[in-house]
Protein backbone atom coordinates (compact mmCIF):
# COMPACT_ATOMS: atom_id res chain seq x y z
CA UNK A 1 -43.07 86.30 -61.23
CA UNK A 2 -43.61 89.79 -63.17
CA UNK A 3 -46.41 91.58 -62.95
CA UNK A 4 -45.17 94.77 -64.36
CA UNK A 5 -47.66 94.95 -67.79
CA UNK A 6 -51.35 96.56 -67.74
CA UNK A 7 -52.08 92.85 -68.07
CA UNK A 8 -50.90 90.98 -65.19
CA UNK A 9 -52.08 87.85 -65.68
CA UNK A 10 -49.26 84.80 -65.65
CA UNK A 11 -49.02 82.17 -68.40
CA UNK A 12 -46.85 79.27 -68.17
CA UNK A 13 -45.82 77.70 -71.09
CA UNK A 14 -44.06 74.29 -71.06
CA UNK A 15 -41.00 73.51 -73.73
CA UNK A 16 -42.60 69.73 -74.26
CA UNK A 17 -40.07 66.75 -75.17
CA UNK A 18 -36.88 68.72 -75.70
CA UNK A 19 -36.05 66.21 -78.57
CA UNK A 20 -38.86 67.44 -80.79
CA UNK A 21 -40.33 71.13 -82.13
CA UNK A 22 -41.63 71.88 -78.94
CA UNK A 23 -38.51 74.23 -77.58
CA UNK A 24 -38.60 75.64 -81.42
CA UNK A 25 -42.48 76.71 -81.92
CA UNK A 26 -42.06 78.02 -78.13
CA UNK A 27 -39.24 80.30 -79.05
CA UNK A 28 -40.55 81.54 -82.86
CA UNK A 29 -44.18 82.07 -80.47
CA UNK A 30 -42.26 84.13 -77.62
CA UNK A 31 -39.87 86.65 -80.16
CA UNK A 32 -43.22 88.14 -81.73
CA UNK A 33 -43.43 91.25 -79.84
CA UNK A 34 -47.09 91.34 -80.88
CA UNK A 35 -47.24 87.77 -78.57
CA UNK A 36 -45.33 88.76 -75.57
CA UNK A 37 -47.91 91.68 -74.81
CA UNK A 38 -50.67 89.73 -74.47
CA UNK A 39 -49.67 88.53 -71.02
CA UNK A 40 -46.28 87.81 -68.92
CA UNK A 41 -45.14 84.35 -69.83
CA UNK A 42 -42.47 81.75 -68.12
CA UNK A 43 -41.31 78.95 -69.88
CA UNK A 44 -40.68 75.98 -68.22
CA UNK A 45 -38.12 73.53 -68.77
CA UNK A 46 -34.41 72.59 -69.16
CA UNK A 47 -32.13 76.05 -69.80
CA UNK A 48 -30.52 74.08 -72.96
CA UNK A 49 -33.60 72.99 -74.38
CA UNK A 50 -35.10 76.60 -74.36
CA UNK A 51 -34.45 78.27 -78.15
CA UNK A 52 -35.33 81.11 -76.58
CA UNK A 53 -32.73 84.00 -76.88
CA UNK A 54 -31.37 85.39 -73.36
CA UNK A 55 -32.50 88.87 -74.68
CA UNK A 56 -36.06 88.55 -74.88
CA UNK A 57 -38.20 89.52 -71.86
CA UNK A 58 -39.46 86.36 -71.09
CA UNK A 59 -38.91 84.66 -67.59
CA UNK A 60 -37.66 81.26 -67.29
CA UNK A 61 -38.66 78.70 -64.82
CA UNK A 62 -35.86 76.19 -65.11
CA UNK A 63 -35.85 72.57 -64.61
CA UNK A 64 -33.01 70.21 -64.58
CA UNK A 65 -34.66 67.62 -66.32
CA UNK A 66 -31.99 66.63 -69.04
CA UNK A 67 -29.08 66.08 -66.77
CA UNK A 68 -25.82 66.44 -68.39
CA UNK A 69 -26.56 64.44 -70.96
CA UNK A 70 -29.02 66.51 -73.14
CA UNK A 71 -31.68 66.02 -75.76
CA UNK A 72 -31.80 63.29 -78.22
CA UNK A 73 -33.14 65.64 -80.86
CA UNK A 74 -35.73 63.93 -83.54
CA UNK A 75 -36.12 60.84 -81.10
CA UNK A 76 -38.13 58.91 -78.69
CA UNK A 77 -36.32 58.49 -75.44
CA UNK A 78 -36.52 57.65 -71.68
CA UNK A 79 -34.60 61.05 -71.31
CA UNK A 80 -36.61 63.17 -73.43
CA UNK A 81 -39.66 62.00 -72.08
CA UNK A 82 -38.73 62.38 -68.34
CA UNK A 83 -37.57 65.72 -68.89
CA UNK A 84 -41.41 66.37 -70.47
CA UNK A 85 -43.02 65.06 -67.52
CA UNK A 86 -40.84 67.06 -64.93
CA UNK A 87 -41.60 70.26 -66.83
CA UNK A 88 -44.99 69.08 -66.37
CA UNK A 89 -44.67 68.56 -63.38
CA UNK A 90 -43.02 71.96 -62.17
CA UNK A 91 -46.01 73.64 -63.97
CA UNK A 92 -48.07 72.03 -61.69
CA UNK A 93 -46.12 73.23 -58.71
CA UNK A 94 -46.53 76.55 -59.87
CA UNK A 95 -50.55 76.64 -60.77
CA UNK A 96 -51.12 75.21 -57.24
CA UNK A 97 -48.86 77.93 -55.86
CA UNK A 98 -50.64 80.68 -57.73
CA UNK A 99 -47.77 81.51 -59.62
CA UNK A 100 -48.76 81.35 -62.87
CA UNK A 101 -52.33 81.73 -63.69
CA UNK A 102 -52.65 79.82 -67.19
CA UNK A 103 -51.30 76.91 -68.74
CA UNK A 104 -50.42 76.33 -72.38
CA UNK A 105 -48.21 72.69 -72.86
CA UNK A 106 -46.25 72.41 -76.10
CA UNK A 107 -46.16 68.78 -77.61
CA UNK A 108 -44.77 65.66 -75.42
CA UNK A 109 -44.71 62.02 -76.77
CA UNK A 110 -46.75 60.01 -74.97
CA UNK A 111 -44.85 56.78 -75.78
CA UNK A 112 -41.48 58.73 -74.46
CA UNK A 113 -43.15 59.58 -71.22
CA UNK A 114 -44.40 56.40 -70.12
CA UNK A 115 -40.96 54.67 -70.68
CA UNK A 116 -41.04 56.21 -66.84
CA UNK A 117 -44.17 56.48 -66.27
CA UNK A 118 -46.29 53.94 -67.15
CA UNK A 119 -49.47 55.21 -66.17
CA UNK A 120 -49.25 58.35 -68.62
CA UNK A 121 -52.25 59.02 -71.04
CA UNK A 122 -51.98 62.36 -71.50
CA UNK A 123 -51.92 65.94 -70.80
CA UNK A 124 -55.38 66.23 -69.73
CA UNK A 125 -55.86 63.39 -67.79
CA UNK A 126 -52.40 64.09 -65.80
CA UNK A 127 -53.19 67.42 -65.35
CA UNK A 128 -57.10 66.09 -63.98
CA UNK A 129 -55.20 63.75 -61.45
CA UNK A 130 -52.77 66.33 -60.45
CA UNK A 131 -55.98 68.22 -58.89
CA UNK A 132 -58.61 66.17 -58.37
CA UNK A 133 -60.61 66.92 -61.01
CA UNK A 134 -62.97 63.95 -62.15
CA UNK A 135 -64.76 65.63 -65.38
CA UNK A 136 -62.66 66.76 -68.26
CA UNK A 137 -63.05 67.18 -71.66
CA UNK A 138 -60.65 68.10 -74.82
CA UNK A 139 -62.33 70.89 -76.73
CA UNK A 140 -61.12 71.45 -79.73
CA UNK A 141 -61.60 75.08 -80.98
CA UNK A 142 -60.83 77.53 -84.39
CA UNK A 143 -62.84 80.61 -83.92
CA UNK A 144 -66.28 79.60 -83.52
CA UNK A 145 -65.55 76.07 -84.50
CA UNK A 146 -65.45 73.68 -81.61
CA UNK A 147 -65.30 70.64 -81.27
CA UNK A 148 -65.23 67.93 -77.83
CA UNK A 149 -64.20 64.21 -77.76
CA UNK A 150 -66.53 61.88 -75.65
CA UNK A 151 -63.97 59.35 -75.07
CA UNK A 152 -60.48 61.09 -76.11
CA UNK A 153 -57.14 58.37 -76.18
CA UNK A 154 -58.60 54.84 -76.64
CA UNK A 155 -58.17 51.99 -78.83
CA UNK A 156 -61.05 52.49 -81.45
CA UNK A 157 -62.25 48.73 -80.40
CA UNK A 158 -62.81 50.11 -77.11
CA UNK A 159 -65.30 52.87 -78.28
CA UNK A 160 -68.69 50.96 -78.13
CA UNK A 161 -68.08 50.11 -74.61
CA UNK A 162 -67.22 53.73 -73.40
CA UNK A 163 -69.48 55.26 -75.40
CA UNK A 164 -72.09 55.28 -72.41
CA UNK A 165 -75.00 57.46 -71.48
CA UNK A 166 -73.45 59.00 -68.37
CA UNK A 167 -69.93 59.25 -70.91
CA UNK A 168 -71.96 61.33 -73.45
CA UNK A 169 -74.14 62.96 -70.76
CA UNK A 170 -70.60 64.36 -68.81
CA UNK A 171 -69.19 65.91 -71.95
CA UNK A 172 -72.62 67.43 -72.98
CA UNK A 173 -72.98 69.07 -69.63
CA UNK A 174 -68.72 70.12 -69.75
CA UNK A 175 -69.49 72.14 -72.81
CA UNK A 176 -72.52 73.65 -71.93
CA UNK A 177 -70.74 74.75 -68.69
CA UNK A 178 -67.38 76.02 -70.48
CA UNK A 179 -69.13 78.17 -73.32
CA UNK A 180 -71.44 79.61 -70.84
CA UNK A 181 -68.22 80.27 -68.31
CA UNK A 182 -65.56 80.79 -70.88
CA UNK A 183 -66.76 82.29 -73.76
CA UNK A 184 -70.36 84.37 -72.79
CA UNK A 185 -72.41 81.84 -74.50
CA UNK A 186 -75.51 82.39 -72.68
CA UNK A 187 -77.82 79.76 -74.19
CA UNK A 188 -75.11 77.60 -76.37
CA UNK A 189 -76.16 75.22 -79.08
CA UNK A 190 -74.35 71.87 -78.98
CA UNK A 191 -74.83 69.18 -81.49
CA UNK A 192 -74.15 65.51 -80.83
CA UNK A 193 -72.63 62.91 -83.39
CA UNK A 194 -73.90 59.51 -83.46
CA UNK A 195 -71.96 56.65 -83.01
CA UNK A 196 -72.25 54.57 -85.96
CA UNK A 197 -72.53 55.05 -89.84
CA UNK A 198 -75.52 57.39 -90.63
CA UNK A 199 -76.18 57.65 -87.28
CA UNK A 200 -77.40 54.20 -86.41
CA UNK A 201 -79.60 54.31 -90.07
CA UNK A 202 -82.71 53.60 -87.49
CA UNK A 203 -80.85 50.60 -85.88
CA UNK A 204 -80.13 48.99 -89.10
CA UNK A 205 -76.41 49.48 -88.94
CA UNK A 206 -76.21 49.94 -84.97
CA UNK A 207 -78.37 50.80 -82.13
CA UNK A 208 -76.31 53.08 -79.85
CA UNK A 209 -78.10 56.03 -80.88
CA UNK A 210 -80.57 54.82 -79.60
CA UNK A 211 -79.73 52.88 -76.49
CA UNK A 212 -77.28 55.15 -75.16
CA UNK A 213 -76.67 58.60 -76.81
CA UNK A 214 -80.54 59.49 -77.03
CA UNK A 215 -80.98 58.59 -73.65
CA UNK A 216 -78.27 61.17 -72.66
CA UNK A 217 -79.69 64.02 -75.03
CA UNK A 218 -83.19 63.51 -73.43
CA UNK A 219 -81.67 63.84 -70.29
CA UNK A 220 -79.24 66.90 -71.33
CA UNK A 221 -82.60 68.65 -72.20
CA UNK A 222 -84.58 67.84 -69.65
CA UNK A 223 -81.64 69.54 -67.27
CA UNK A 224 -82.41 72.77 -69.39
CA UNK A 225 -79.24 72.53 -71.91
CA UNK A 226 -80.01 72.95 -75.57
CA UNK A 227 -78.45 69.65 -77.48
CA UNK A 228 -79.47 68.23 -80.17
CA UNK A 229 -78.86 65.03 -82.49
CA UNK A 230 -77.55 62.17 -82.67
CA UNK A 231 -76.32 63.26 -86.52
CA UNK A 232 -74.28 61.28 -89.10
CA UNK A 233 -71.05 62.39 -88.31
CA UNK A 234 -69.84 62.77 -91.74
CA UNK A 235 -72.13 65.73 -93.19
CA UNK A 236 -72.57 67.32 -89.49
CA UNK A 237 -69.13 69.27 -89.97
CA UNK A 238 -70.13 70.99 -93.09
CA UNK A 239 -69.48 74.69 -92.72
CA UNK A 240 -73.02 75.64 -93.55
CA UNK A 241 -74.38 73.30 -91.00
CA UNK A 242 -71.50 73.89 -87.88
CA UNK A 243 -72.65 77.02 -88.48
CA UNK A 244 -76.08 76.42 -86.79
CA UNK A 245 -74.06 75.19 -83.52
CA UNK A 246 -71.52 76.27 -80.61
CA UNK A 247 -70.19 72.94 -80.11
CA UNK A 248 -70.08 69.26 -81.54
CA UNK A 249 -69.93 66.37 -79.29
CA UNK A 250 -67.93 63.69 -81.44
CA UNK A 251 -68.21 60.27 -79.87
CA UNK A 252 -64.56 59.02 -80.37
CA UNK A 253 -61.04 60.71 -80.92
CA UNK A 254 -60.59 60.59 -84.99
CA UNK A 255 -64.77 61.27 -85.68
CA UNK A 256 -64.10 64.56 -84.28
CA UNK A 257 -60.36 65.30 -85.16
CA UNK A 258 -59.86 64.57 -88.86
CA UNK A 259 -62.55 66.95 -89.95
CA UNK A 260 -61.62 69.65 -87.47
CA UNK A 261 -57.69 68.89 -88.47
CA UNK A 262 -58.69 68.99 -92.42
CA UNK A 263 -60.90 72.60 -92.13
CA UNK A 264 -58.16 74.46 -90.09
CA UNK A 265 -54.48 72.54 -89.13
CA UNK A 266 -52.58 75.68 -88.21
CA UNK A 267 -54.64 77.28 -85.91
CA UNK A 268 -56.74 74.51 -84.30
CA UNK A 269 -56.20 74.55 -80.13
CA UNK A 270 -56.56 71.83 -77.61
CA UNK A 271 -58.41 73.66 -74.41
CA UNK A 272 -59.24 71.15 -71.65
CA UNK A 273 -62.31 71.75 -69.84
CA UNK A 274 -63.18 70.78 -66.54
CA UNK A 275 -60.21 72.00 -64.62
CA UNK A 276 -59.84 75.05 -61.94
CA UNK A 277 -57.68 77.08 -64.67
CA UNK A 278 -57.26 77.37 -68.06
CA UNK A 279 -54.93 74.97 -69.78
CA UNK A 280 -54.41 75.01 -73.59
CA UNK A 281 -51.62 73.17 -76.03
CA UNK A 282 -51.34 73.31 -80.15
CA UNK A 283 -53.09 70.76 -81.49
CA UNK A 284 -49.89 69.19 -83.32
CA UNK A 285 -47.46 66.34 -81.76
CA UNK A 286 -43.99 66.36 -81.04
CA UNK A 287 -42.95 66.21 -85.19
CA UNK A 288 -39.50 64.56 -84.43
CA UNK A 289 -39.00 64.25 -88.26
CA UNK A 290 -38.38 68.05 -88.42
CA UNK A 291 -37.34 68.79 -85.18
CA UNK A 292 -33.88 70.71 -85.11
CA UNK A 293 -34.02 71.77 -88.53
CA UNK A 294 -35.85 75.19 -87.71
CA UNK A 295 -38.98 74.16 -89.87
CA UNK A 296 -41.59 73.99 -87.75
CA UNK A 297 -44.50 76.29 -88.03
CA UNK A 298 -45.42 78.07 -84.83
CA UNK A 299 -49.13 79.26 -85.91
CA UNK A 300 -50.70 76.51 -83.45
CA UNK A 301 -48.56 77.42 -80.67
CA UNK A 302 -49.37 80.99 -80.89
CA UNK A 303 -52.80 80.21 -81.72
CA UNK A 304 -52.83 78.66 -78.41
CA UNK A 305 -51.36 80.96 -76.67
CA UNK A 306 -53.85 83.60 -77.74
CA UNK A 307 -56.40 81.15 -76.37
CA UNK A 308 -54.83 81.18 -72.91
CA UNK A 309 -54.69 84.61 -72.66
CA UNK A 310 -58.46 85.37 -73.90
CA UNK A 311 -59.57 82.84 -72.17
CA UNK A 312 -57.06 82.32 -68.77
């Protein structure tokens, strides 16, 4: 792998499912000059699905995951999807071999991937089985904007049951552990959403807040971390008010994404917490409707990217 810039460090970057923008946002990322100083960088994946032109001094890890057959471009297929989880896969070859330092995944569909593998959630949770790793998190961060899902891919009528203490308690401690390791936050400030409308309204219209999530807060600041809430999730992400905070703690994936999506699509990145290295991703999907039609807007990607490197 090179190591010939000032700034050695090795970012992988994965091309995604080859049938959607993945290969494209990869390649627009990778020919900014301005991008490919920030680090060295390999792509991973399938030689035709990388965009990439031969002439740009980026290193290629190549995996034969389409076979002859090739992408089915602006679709979800078995093909696509095991080619995703192979680059995946020889990403995670090459963290455990010390061969890359960082990780940054472009967008896979979930749905394509478990047409082989049935057991696939996810990014983060593959990448926590893949080293033993039993407490992750998806933060979600935009500049000083940041944002943590208590119990990320779900079906929403599973929340109340996973919403636990010990649930809300794990991702409490996971951010006060990443902004203090990751980004010099000595003393962070992390506020926690409640559960149900208006935060409970005192147990009228639910009593998780305060059966489960105050339980964990007390707890959170009794262990010396500085967390504060439960709030009514839908005036905590007002600017003026995230601006009293390092962190929110949302209890369930769409509490937490739609408002962070809504202030800041293009340059919103998925960093996973919890793992031995730093592993980032845009936080788009796969956008087969435009893929192959050289639309897609690579802001996230490089957003991430810049993440990686800061941060990895």
């Amino acid at each position: 792998m090179p190591t010939s810039k000032s700034n050695s460090r090795v970012i992988g970057i994965t091309l995604g499912d080859p049938g959607g923008i993945g290969p494209e946002v990869v390649a627009k990322a990778l020919s900014r000059s301005a991008v490919r100083r920030l680090a060295n960088f390999v792509v991973i994946g399938d030689e035709a699905a990388c965009a990439l032109p031969r002439s740009t001094a980026v290193s290629r890890y190549l995996v034969d995951g389409l076979g002859a057959g090739g992408a089915r471009i602006g679709k979800t297929s078995v093909v696509n999807g095991r080619a995703a989880l192979r680059y995946l896969e020889a990403a995670v070859d090459l963290l455990k071999s010390r061969r890359i330092d960082a990780l940054v995944t472009a967008p896979v569909s979930k749905e394509a991937i478990m047409l082989s593998k049935s057991s696939f959630i996810g990014h983060t949770e593959f990448l926590a089985e893949a080293f033993d790793t039993a407490e992750v998190g998806m933060m979600f961060v935009n500049g000083p904007l940041r944002t943590i899902i208590c119990t990320r891919h779900i079906p929403l009528k599973d929340v109340p049951k996973a919403v636990t203490t010990e649930a809300v308690l794990t991702a409490i401690r996971l951010v006060d552990r990443a902004l203090k390791a990751h980004f010099g936050i000595r003393r962070p400030r992390i506020a926690v959403c409640g559960l149900n409308p208006h935060a409970g309204e005192s147990g009228r219209m639910g009593t998780e807040e305060k059966t489960v999530i105050g339980p964990a807060l007390s707890r959170a600041r009794r262990g010396g971390i500085t967390a504060t809430g439960p709030f009514a999730a839908d005036t905590l992400f007002i600017p003026s008010r995230l601006a009293d905070y390092d962190c929110v703690v949302a209890m369930y994936h769409d509490q937490g994404l739609i408002p962070v999506k809504t202030l800041a699509f293009d340059s919103v990145v998925n960093l996973t917490i919890g793992l031995p290295f730093v592993r980032t991703s845009p936080a788009h999907g796969t956008a087969f409707d435009i893929a192959g039609k050289d639309m897609a807007d690579p802001a996230s990607m490089i957003a991430a990217i810049r993440v990686a490197c800061e941060l990895g």
